[in-house]
N, C-alpha and C. Protein backbone atom coordinates (compact mmCIF):
# COMPACT_ATOMS: atom_id res chain seq x y z
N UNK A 1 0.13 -25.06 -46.18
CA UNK A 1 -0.69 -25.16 -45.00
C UNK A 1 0.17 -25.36 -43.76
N UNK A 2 1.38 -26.00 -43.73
CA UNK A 2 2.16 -26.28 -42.63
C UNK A 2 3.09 -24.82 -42.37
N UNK A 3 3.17 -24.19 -43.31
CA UNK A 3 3.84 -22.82 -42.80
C UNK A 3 2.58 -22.22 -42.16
N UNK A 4 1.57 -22.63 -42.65
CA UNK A 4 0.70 -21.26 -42.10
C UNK A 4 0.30 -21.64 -40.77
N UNK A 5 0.62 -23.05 -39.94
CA UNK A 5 0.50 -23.67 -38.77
C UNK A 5 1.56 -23.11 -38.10
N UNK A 6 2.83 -23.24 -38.74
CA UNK A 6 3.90 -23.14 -37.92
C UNK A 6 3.96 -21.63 -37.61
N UNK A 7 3.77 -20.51 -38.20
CA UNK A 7 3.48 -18.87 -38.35
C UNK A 7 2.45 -18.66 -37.03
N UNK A 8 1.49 -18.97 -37.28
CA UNK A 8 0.36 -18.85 -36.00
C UNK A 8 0.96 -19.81 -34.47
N UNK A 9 1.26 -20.70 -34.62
CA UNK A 9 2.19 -21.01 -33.61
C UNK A 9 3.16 -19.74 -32.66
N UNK A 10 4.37 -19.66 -34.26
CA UNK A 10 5.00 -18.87 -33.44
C UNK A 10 4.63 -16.86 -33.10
N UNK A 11 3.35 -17.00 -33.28
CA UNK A 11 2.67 -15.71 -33.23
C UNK A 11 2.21 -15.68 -31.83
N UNK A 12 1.27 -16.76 -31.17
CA UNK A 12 0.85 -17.02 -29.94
C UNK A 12 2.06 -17.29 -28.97
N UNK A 13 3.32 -17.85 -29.79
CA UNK A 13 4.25 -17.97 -28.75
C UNK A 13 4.97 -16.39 -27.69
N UNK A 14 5.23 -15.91 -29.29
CA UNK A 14 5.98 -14.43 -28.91
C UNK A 14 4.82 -13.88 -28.03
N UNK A 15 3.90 -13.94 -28.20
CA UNK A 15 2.87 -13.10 -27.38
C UNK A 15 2.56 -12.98 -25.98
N UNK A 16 2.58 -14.32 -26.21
CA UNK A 16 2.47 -15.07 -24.66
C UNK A 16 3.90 -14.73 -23.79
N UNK A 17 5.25 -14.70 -24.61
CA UNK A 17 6.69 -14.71 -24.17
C UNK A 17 6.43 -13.16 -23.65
N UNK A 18 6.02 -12.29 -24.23
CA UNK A 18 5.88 -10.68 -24.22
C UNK A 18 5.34 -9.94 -23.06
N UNK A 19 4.04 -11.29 -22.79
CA UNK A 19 3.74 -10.84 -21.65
C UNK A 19 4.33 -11.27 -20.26
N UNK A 20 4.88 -11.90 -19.85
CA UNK A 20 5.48 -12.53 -19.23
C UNK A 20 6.31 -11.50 -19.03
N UNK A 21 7.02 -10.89 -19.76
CA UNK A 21 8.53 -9.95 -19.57
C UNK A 21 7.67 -8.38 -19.69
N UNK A 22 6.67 -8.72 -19.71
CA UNK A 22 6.26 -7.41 -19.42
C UNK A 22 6.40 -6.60 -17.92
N UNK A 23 6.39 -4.82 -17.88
CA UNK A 23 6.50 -4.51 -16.47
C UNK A 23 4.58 -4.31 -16.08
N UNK A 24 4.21 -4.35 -14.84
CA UNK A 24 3.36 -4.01 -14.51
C UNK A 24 2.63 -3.11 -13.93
N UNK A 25 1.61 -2.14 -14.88
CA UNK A 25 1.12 -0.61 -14.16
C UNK A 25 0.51 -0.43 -12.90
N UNK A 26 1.10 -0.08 -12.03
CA UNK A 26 0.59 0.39 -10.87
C UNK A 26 0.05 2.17 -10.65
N UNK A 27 -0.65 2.07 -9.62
CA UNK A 27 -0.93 3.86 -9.32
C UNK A 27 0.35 4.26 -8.23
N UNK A 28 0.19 5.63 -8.43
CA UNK A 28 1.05 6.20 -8.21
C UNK A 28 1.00 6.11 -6.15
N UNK A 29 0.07 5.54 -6.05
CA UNK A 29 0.06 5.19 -4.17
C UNK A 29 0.72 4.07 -4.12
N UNK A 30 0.53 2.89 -5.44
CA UNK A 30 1.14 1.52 -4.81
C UNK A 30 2.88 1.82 -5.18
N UNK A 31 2.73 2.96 -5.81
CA UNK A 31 4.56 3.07 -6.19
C UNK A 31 5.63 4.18 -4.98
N UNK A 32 4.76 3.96 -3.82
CA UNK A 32 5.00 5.26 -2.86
C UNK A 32 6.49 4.28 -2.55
N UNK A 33 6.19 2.91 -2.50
CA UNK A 33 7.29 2.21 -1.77
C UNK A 33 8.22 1.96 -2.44
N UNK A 34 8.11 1.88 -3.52
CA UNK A 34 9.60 1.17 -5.02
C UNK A 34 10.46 2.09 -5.31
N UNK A 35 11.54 2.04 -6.27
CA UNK A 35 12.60 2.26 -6.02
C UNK A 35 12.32 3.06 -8.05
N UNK A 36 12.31 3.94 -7.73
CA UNK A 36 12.23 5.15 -9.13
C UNK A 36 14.00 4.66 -9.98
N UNK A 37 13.67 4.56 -11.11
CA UNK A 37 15.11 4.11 -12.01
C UNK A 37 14.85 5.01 -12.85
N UNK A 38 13.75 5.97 -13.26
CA UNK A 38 13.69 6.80 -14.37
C UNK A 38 12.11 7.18 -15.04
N UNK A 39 12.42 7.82 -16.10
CA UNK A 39 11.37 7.68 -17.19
C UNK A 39 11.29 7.40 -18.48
N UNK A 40 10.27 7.04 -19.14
CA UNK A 40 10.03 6.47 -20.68
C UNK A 40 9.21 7.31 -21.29
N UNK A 41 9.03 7.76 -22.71
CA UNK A 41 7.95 8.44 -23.54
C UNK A 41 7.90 7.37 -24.01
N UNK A 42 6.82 7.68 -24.92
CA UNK A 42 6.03 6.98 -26.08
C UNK A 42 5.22 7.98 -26.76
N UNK A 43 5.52 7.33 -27.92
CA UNK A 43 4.41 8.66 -29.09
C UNK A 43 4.00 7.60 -30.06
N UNK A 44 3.07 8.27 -31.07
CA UNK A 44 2.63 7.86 -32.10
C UNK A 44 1.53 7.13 -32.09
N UNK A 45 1.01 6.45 -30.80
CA UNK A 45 -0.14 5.15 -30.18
C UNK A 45 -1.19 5.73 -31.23
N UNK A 46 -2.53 5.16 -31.61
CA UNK A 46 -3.51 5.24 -32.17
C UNK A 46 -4.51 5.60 -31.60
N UNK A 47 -4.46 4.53 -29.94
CA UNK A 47 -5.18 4.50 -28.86
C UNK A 47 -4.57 4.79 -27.39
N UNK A 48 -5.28 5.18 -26.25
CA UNK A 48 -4.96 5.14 -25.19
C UNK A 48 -4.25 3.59 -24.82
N UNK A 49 -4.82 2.58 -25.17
CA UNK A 49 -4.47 1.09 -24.80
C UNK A 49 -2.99 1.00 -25.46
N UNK A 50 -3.16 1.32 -26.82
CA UNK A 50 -1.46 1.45 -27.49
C UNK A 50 -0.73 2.20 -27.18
N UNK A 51 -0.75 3.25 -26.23
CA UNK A 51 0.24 3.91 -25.73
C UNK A 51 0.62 3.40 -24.52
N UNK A 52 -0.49 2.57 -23.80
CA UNK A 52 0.26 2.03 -22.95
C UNK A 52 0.62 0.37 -22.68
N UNK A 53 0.30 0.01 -24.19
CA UNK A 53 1.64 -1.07 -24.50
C UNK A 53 2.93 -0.60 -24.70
N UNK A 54 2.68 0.70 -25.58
CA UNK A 54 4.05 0.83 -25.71
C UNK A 54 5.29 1.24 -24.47
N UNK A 55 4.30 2.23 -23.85
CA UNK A 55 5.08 2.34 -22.61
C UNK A 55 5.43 1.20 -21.77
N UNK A 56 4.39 0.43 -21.27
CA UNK A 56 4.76 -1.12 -20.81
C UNK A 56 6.16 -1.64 -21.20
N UNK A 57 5.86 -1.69 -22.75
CA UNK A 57 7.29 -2.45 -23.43
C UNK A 57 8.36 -1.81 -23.03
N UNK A 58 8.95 -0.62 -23.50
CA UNK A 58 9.86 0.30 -23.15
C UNK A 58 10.45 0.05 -21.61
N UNK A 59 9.38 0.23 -20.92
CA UNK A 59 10.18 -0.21 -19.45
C UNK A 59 10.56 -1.59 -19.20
N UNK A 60 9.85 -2.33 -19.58
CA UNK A 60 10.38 -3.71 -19.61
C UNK A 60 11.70 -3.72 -20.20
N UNK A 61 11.75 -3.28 -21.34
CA UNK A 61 13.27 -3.11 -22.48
C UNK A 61 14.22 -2.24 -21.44
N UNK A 62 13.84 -1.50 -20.55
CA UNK A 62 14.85 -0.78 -19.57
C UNK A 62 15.20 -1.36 -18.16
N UNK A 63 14.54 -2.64 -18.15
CA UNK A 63 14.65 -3.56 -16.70
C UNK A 63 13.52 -3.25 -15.65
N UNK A 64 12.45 -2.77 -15.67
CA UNK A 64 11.40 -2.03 -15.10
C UNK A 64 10.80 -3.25 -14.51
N UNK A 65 10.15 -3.46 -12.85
CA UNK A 65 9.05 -4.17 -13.26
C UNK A 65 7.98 -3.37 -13.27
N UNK A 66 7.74 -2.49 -12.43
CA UNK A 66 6.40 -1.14 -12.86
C UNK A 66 6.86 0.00 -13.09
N UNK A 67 5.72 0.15 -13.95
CA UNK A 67 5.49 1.88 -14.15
C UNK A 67 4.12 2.61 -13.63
N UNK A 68 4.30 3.94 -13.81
CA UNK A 68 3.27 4.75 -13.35
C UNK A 68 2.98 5.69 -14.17
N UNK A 69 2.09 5.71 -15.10
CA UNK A 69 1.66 7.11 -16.10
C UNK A 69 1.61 8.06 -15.50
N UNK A 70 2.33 8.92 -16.37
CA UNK A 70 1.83 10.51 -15.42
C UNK A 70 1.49 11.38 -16.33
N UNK A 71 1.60 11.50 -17.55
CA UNK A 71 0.85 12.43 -18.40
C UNK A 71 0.46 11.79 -20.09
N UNK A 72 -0.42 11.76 -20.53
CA UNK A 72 -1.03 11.32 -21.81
C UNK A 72 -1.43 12.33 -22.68
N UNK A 73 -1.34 12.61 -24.07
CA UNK A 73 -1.75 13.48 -24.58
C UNK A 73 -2.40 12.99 -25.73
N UNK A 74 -3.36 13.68 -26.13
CA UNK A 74 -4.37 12.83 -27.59
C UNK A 74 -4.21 14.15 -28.55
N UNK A 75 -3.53 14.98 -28.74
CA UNK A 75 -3.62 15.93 -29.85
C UNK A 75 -4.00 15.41 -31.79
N UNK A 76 -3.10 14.68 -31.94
CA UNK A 76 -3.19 13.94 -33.42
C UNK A 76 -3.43 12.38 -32.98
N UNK A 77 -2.29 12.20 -32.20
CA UNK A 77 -1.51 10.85 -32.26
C UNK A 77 -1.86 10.77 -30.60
N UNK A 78 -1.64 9.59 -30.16
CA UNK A 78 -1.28 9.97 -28.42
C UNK A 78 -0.12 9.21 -28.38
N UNK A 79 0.15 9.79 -26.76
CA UNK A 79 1.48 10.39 -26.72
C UNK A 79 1.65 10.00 -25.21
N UNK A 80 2.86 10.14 -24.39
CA UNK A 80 2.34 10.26 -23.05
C UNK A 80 4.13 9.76 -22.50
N UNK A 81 4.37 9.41 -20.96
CA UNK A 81 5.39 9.69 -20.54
C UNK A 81 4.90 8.41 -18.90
N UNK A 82 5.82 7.73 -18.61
CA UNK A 82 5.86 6.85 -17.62
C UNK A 82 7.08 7.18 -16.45
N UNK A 83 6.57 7.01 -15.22
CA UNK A 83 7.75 6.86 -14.55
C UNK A 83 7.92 5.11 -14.25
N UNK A 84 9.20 5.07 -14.15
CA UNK A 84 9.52 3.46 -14.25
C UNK A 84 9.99 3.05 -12.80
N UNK A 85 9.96 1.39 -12.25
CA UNK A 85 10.49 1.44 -11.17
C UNK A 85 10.78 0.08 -11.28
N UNK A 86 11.73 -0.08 -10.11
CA UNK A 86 12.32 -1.56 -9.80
C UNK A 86 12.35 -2.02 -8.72
């Protein structure tokens, strides 16, 4: 029972840590002013929302604080492509 306290603990922790270091999606008007460092894909998502965690993450993992989606695709899997900024 005390592992299964300490497990859920550190489940809410990472989560909470994740978001915090996350970058944040803006539209492509509020990004007229920031400073472009690149782009990110992502594939495989299930959902529109999971593709853009994953993209989220990715730019964060590249020093990002926003990104801006610019193309999504739902063929099998979705899919899609971010521009990143700092």
């Amino acid at each position: 029972m005390k592992n299964v306290k300490y497990a859920v603990a550190a489940i809410a922790l990472s989560t909470l840590s994740f978001g915090a270091f996350a970058a944040d999606a803006v539209s492509p008007a509020q990004a007229q002013g920031m400073n472009k460092i690149g782009v990110v894909s992502a594939e495989g998502a299930s959902t529109l929302d999971g593709l853009e965690a994953k993209l989220a993450e990715k730019a964060a993992a590249a020093g990002a604080t926003s990104y801006s989606i610019t193309s999504a695709n739902t063929n099998n899997k979705v899919s899609g492509t971010a521009v990143i900024y700092k």
